[in-house]
Protein backbone atom coordinates (compact mmCIF):
# COMPACT_ATOMS: atom_id res chain seq x y z
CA UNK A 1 16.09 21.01 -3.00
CA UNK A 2 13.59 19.14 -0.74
CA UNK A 3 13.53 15.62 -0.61
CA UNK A 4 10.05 13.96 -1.17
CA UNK A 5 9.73 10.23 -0.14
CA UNK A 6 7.11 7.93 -0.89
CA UNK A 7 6.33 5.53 2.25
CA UNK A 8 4.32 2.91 1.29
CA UNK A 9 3.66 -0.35 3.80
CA UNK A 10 3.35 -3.94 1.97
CA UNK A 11 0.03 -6.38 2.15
CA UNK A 12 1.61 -10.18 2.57
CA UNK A 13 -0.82 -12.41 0.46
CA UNK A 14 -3.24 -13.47 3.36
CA UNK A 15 -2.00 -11.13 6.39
CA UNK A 16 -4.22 -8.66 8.14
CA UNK A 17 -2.32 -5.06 7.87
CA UNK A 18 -3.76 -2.69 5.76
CA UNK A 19 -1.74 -0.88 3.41
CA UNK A 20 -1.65 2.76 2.47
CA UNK A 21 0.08 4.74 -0.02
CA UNK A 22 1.68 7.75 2.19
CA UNK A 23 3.28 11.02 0.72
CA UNK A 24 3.64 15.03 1.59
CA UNK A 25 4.90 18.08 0.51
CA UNK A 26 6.25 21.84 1.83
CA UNK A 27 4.88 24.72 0.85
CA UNK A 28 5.72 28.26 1.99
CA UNK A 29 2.63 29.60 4.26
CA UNK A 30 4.00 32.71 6.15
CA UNK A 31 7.71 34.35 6.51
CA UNK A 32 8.15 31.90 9.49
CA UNK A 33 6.16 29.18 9.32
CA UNK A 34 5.45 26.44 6.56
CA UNK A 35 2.48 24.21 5.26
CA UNK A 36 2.81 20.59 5.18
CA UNK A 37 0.45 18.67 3.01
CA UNK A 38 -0.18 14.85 3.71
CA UNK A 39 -1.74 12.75 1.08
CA UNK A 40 -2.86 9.55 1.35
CA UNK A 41 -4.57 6.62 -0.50
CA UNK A 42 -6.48 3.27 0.87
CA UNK A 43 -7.52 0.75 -2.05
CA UNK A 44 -10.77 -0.37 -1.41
CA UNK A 45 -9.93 -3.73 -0.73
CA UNK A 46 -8.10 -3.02 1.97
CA UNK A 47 -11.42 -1.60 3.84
CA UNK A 48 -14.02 -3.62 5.64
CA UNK A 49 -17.20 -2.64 4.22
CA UNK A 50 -21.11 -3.20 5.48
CA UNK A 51 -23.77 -3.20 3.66
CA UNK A 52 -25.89 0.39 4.14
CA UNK A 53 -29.26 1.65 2.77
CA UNK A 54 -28.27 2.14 -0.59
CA UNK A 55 -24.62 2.15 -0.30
CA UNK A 56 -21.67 -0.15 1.06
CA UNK A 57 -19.82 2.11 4.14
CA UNK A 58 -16.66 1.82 5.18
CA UNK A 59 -16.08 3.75 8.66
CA UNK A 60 -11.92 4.65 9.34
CA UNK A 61 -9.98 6.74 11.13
CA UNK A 62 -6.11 8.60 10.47
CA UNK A 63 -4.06 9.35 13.84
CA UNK A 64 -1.05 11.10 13.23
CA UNK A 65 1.67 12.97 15.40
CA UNK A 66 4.31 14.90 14.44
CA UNK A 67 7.19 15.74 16.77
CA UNK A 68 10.34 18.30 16.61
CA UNK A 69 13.91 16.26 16.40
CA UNK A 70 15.77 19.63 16.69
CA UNK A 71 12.91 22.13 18.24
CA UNK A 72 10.34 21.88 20.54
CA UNK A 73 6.95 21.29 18.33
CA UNK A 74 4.34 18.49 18.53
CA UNK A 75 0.74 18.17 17.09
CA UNK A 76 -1.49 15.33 16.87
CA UNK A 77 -4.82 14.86 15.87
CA UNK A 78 -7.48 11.97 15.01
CA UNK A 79 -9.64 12.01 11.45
CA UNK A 80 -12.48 9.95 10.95
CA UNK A 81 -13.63 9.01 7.64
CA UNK A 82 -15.99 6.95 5.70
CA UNK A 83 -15.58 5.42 2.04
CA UNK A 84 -18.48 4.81 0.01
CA UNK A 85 -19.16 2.46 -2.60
CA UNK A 86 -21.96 1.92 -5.02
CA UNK A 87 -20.80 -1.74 -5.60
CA UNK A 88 -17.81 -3.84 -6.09
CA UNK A 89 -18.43 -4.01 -9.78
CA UNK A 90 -17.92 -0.60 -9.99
CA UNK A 91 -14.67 0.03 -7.70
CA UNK A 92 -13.17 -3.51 -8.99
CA UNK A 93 -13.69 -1.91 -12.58
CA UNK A 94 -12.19 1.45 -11.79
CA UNK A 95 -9.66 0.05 -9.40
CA UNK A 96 -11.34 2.48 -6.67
CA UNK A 97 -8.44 4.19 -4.25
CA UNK A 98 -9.93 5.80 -1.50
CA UNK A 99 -7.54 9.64 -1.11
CA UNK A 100 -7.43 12.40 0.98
CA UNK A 101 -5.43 15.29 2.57
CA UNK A 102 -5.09 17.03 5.51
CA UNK A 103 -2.44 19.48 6.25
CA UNK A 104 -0.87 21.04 9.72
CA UNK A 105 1.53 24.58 9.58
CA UNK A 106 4.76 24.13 11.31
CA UNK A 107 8.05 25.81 11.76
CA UNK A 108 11.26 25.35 10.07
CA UNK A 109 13.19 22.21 11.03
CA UNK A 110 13.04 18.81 10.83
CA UNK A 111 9.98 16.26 11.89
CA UNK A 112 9.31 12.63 12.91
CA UNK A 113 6.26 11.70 11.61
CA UNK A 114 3.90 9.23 12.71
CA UNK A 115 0.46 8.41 10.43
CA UNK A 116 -1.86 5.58 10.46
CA UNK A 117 -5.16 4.22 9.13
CA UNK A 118 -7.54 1.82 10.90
CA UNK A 119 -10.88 0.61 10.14
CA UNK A 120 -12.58 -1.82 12.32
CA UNK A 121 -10.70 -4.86 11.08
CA UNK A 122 -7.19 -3.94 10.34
CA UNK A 123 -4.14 -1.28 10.66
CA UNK A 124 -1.73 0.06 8.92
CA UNK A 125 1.27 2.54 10.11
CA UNK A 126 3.99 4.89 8.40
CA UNK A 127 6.55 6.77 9.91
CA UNK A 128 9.01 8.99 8.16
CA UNK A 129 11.13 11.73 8.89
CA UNK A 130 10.59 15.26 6.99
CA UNK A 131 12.82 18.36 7.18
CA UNK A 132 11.46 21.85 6.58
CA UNK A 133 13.06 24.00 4.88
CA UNK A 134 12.97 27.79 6.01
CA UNK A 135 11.37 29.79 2.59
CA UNK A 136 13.91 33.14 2.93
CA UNK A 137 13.77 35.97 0.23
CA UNK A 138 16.07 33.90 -2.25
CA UNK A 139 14.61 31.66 -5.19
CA UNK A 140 13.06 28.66 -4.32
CA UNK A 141 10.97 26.09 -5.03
CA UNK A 142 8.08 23.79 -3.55
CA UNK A 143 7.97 20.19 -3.11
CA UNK A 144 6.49 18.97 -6.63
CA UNK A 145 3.02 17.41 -5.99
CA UNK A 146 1.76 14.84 -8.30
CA UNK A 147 -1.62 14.42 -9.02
CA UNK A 148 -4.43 12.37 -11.71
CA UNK A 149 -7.00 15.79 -12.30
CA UNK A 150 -6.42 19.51 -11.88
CA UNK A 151 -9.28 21.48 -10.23
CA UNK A 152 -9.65 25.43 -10.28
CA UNK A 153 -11.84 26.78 -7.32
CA UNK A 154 -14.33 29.27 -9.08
CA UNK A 155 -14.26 31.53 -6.39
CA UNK A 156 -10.74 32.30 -5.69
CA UNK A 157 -9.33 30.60 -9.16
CA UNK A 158 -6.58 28.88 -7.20
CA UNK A 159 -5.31 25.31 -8.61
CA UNK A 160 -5.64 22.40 -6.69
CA UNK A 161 -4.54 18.84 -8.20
CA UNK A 162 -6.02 15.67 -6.81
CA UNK A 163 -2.76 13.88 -5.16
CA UNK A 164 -1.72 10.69 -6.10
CA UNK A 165 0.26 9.62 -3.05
CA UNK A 166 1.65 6.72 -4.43
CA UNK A 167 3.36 8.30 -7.44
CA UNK A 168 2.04 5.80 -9.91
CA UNK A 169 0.11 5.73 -12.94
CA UNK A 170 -1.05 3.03 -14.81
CA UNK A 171 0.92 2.58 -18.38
CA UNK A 172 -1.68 2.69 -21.40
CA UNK A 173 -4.83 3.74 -19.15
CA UNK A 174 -3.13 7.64 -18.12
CA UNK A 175 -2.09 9.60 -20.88
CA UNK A 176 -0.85 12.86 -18.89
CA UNK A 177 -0.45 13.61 -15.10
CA UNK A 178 -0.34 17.17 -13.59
CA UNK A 179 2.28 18.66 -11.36
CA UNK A 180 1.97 21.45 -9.27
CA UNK A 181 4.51 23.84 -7.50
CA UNK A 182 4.93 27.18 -6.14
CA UNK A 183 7.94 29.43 -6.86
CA UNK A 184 9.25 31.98 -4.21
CA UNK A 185 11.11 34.92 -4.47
CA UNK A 186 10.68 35.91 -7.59
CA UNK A 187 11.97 39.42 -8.46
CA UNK A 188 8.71 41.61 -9.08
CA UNK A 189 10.78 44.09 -10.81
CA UNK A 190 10.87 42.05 -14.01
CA UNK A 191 8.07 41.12 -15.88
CA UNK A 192 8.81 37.10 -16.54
CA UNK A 193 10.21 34.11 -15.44
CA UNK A 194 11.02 30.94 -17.67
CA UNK A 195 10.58 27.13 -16.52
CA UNK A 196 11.49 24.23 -17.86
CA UNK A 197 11.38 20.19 -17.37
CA UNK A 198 13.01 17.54 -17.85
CA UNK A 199 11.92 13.42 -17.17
CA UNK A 200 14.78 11.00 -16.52
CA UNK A 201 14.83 7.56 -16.70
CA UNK A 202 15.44 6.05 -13.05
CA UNK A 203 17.27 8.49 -10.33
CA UNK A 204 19.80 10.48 -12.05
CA UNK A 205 19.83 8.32 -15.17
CA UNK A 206 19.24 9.65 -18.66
CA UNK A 207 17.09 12.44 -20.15
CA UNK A 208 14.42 10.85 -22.52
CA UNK A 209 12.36 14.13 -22.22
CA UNK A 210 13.51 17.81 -22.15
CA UNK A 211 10.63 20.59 -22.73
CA UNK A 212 11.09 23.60 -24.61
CA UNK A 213 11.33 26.64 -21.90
CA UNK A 214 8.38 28.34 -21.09
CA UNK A 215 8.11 31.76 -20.87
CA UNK A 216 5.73 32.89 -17.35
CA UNK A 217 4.44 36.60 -16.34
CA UNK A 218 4.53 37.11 -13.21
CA UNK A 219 2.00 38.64 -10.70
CA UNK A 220 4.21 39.12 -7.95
CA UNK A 221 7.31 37.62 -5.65
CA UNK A 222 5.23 34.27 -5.80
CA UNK A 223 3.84 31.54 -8.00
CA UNK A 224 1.47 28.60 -8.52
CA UNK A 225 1.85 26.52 -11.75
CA UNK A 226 0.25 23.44 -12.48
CA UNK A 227 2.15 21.43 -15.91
CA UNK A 228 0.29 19.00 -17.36
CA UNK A 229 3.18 16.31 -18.56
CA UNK A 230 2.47 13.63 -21.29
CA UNK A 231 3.28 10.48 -20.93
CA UNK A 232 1.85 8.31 -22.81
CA UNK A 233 5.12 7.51 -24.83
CA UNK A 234 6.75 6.24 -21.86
CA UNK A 235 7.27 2.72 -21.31
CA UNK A 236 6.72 0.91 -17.76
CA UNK A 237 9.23 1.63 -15.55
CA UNK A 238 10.81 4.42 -12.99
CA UNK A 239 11.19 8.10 -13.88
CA UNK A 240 12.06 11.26 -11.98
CA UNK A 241 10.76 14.52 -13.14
CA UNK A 242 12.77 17.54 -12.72
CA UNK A 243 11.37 21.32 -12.85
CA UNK A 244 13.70 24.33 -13.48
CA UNK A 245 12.96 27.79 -12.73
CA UNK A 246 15.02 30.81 -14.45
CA UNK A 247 14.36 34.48 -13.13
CA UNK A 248 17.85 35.87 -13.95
CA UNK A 249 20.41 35.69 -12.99
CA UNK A 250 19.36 33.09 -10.62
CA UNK A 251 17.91 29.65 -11.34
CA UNK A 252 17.07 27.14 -8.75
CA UNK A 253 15.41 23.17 -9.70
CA UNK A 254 13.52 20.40 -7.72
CA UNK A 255 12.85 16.82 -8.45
CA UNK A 256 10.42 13.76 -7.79
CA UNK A 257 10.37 10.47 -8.48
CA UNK A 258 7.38 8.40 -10.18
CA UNK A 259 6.44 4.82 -11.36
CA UNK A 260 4.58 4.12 -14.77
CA UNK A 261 3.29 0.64 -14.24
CA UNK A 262 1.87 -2.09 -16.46
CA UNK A 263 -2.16 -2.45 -16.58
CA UNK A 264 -3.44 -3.77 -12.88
CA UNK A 265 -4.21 -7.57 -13.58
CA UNK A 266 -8.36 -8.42 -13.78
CA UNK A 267 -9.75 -9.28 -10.99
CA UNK A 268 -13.35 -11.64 -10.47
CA UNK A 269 -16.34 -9.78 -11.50
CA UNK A 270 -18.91 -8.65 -9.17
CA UNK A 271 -22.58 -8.24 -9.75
CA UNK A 272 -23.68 -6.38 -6.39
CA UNK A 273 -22.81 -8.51 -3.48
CA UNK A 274 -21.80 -11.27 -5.90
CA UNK A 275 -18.67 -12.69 -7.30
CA UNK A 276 -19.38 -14.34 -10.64
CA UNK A 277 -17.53 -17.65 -10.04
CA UNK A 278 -16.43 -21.04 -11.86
CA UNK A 279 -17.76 -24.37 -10.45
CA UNK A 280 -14.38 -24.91 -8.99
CA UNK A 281 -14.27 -21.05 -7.37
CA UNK A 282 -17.54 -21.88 -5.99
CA UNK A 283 -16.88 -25.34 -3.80
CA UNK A 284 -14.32 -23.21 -2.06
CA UNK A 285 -15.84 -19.58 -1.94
CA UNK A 286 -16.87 -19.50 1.52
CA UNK A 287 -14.15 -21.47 3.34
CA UNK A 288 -12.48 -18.04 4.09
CA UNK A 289 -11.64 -19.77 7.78
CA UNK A 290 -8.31 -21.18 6.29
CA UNK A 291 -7.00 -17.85 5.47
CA UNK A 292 -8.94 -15.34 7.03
CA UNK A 293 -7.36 -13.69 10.58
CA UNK A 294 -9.08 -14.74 13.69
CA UNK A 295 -10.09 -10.65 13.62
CA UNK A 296 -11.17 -10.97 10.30
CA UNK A 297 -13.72 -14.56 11.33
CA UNK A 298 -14.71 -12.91 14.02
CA UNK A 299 -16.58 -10.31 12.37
CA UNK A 300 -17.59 -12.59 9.46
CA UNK A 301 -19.36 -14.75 12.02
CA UNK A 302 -21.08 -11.86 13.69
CA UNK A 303 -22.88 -10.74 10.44
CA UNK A 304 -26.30 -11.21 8.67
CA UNK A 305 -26.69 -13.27 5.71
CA UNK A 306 -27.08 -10.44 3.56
CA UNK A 307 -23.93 -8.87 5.18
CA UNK A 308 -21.67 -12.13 4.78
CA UNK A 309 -22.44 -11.84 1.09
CA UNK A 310 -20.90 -8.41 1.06
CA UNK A 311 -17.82 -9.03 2.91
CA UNK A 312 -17.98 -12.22 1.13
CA UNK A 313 -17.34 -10.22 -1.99
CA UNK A 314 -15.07 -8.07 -0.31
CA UNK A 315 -12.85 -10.35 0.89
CA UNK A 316 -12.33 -12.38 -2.15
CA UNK A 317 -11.78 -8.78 -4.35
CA UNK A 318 -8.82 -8.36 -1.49
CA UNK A 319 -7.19 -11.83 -1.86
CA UNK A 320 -6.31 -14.50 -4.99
CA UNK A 321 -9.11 -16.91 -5.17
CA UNK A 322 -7.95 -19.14 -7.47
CA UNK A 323 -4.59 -19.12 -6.17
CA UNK A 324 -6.53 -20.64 -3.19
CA UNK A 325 -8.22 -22.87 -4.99
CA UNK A 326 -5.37 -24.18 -6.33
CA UNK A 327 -3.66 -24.53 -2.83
CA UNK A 328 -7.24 -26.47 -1.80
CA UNK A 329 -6.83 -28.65 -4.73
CA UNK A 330 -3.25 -29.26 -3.77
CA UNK A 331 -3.32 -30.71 -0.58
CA UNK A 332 -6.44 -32.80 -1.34
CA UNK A 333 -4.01 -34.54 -3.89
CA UNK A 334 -1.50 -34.28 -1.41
CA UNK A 335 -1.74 -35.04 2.09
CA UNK A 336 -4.98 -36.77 2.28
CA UNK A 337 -5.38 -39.87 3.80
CA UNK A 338 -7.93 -42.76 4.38
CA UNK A 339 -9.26 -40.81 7.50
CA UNK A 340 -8.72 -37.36 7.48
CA UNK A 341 -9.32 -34.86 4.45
CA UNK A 342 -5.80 -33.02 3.28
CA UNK A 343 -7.24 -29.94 3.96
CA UNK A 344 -7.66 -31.13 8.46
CA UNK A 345 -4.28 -31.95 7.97
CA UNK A 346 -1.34 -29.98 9.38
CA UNK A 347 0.54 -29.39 6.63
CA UNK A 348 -2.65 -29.03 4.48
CA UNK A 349 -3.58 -26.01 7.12
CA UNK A 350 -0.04 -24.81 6.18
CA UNK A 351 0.49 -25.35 2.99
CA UNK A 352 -3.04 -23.70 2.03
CA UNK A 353 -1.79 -20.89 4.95
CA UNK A 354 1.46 -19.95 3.57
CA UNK A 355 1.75 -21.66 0.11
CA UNK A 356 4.50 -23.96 -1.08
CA UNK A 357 7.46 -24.07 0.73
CA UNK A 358 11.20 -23.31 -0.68
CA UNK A 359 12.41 -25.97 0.73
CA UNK A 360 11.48 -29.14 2.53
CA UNK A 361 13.77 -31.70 4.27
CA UNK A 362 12.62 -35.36 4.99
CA UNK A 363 14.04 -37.84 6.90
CA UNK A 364 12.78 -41.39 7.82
CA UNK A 365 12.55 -43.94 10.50
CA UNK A 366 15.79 -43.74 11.68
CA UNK A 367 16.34 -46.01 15.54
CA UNK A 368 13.86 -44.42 17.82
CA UNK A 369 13.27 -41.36 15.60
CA UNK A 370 9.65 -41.11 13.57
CA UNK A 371 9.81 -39.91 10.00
CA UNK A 372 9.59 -36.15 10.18
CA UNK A 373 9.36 -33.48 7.28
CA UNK A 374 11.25 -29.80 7.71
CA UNK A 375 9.55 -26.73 5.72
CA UNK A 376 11.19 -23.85 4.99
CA UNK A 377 10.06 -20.73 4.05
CA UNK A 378 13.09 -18.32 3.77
CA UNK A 379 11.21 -15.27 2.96
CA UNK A 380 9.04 -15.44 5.58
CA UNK A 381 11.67 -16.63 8.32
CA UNK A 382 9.50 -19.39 8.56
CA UNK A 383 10.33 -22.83 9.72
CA UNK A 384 7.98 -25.69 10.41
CA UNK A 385 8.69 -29.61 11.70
CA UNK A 386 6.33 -32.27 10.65
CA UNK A 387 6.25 -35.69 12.88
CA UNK A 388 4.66 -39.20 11.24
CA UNK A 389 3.51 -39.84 15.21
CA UNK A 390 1.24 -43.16 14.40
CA UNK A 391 3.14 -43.98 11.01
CA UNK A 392 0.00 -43.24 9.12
CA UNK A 393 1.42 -40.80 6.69
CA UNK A 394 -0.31 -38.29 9.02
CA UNK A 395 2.10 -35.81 9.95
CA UNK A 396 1.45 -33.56 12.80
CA UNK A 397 3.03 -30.11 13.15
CA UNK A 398 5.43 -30.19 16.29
CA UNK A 399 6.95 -27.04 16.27
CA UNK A 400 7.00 -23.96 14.37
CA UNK A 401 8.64 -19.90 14.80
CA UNK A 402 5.70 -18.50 13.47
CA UNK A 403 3.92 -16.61 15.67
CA UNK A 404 0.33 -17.10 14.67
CA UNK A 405 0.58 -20.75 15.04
CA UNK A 406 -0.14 -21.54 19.09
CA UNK A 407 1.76 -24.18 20.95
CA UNK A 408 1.30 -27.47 19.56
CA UNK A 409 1.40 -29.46 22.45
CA UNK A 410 4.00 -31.60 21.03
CA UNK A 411 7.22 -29.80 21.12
CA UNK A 412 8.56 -32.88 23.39
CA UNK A 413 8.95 -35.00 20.22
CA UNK A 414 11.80 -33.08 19.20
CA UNK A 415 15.18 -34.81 19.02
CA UNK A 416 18.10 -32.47 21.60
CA UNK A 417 19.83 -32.43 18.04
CA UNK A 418 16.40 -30.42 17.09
CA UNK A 419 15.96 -28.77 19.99
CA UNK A 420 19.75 -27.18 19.93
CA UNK A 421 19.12 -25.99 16.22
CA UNK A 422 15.62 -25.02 16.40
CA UNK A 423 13.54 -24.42 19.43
């Protein structure tokens, strides 16, 4: 059996990696050497896009290196790309995900691999490890690709499904996905072959589906079959598919894992370059500063007008705006005081920054020892201190762990209690 795993890297709310979905799969190329395919797919909001002549361009680029652990091999190569849109209306209504392929023929043995994806704002890396398996004259199978379509090229006839690298499919909007595999030595002295599949619920956790077998003529040792699986009886949740291939006496399987997941929440509409927005959405729309990376307000700043609306829209499609709305509402409410809007405060910054805390710790005037406010956000690993310096209810931010905060000048407020426990 070979082991297909799906790498996928993690957005946090308001950070500036981008995230791909990452996947691959072995096929048999010659008597001694193998194909690996690579898919991978980029959401459009994690792409920086500018505005072009009739079309919004996003330039990339995949570097990638792969590198023998028990064999002397190493390749590596650079791919640049470019994603087009027509609009955000259209890729916020069909969820646009940007997907590709490229492949690279290597002997048997096992891999590091090395991918990522930049654009000219952000990066994104995966590394896994892949071992090859060395395709003999016995039964066996492919990896099990996944894909959303099956094409046939009219010249040669071969199949070729469009990949979906990150394994999932959208519960009550996909009705049937496509998987493709070749078989290998297959005896060409019999006429057939019979496959089968099964779909289990989780990894190694009940059969819900079992298909009826299938009988297949053959054309030779080898084999390329593309099932189309229904699944549109299948509730939300995590499945692996199995495929079983009989050409008596001998019978060999392979598996993959998928996700069926619930309808992607709405996002706000766009009408060209603009978000349609409540009066509330609007006061805040273009105060990206608070949240945006100092990569990220670089480029904003260094744009047109026309070209700030774009990434405008782009950049609210890619994060929550009312969830930062709410957060601006908050800590105008909140820490606000008779001088100094909440949002110029320090822990408005933060709070707007990183959201509300799980856990804060206060303490007052105590001798010689201003009133001071503790934040804690375990998640993150996050820790912030809070001094009242003038006792105006102003609290300044004395120290922190985070790295993206700078030195705040102030660090020799803190108590040698503090300083033992947290500096």
């Amino acid at each position: 059996m070979i082991a297909m795993v799906n790498m996928v890297l993690f957005l946090a709310a308001f950070g500036d990696t981008l995230h791909f979905d990452f996947d691959w799969a072995v096929f048999r190329h010659t008597a001694d050497s193998v194909r690996i395919e690579f898919y991978y797919g980029i959401g459009f909001r994690e792409l920086n896009f500018q505005s072009g002549d009739s079309l919004l361009l996003a330039p990339f680029r995949i570097e990638f290196s792969i590198n023998g652990i028990n064999r002397q091999f190493s390749e590596s190569g650079t791919l640049i790309k470019r994603a087009r849109l027509r609009s955000f209306q259209e890729a916020i209504a069909n969820q646009r995900v940007f997907v590709d392929q490229f492949s690279v023929i290597v002997p048997a043995g096992s891999y590091e691999v090395r991918t990522s994806v930049a654009d000219s704002l952000h990066s994104g890396t995966v590394t896994d490890t892949i071992t090859v398996p060395q395709f003999g004259d016995q039964l066996m199978l492919s990896s099990i690709q996944l894909g959303n379509a099956l094409l046939t090229d009219s010249l040669t006839q071969a199949l070729a499904v469009i990949p979906n690298p990150g394994r999932r499919f959208v519960s009550g909007r996909t009705q049937k996905f496509y998987a493709y595999f070749e078989a290998y030595g297959l005896n060409p002295q019999t006429k057939s072959y019979e496959l089968r599949y099964y779909m289990v619920s989780g990894e190694g956790g009940d059969t819900i589906v079992r298909s009826a077998p299938i009988e297949r003529t053959k054309a030779g040792s080898r084999s390329a079959t593309a099932l189309e699986i229904n699944i549109d009886s299948l509730n939300a949740g995590s499945y692996e598919l199995v495929v079983k291939v009989v050409d008596h006496p001998f019978s060999v399987q392979n598996r993959v894992m998928f996700d069926l997941v619930e309808t992607v929440a709405s996002q706000p509409r766009v009408e060209g370059y603009h978000l349609q927005l409540t009066p509330r959405e609007q006061r805040y729309y273009q105060e990206l500063q608070y949240i945006a990376t100092p990569r990220e307000l670089e480029y904003y700043n260094r744009l047109s007008p026309e070209g700030r609306e774009a990434y405008l829209a782009w950049f609210w499609s890619r994060h929550n705006l009312s969830e930062f709305v709410r957060r601006m509402e908050t800590v105008e409410g909140r820490f606000a005081t008779a001088r100094t809007p909440g949002i110029k405060t320090d822990r408005g910054r933060i709070y707007v920054k990183y959201g509300e805390p799980d856990a804060i710790e206060r303490k007052t005037m105590e001798m010689e020892v201003k009133p001071r406010e503790y934040w804690f956000y375990y998640q993150l690993g996050l820790t912030f201190i809070f001094i009242d310096i003038h006792g105006d209810g102003n609290y300044r931010l004395a120290w922190t762990n985070s790295p993206d905060e700078p030195k705040t000048g102030l660090e020799h407020l803190l108590t040698t209690e503090e300083q033992d426990q947290y500096h």
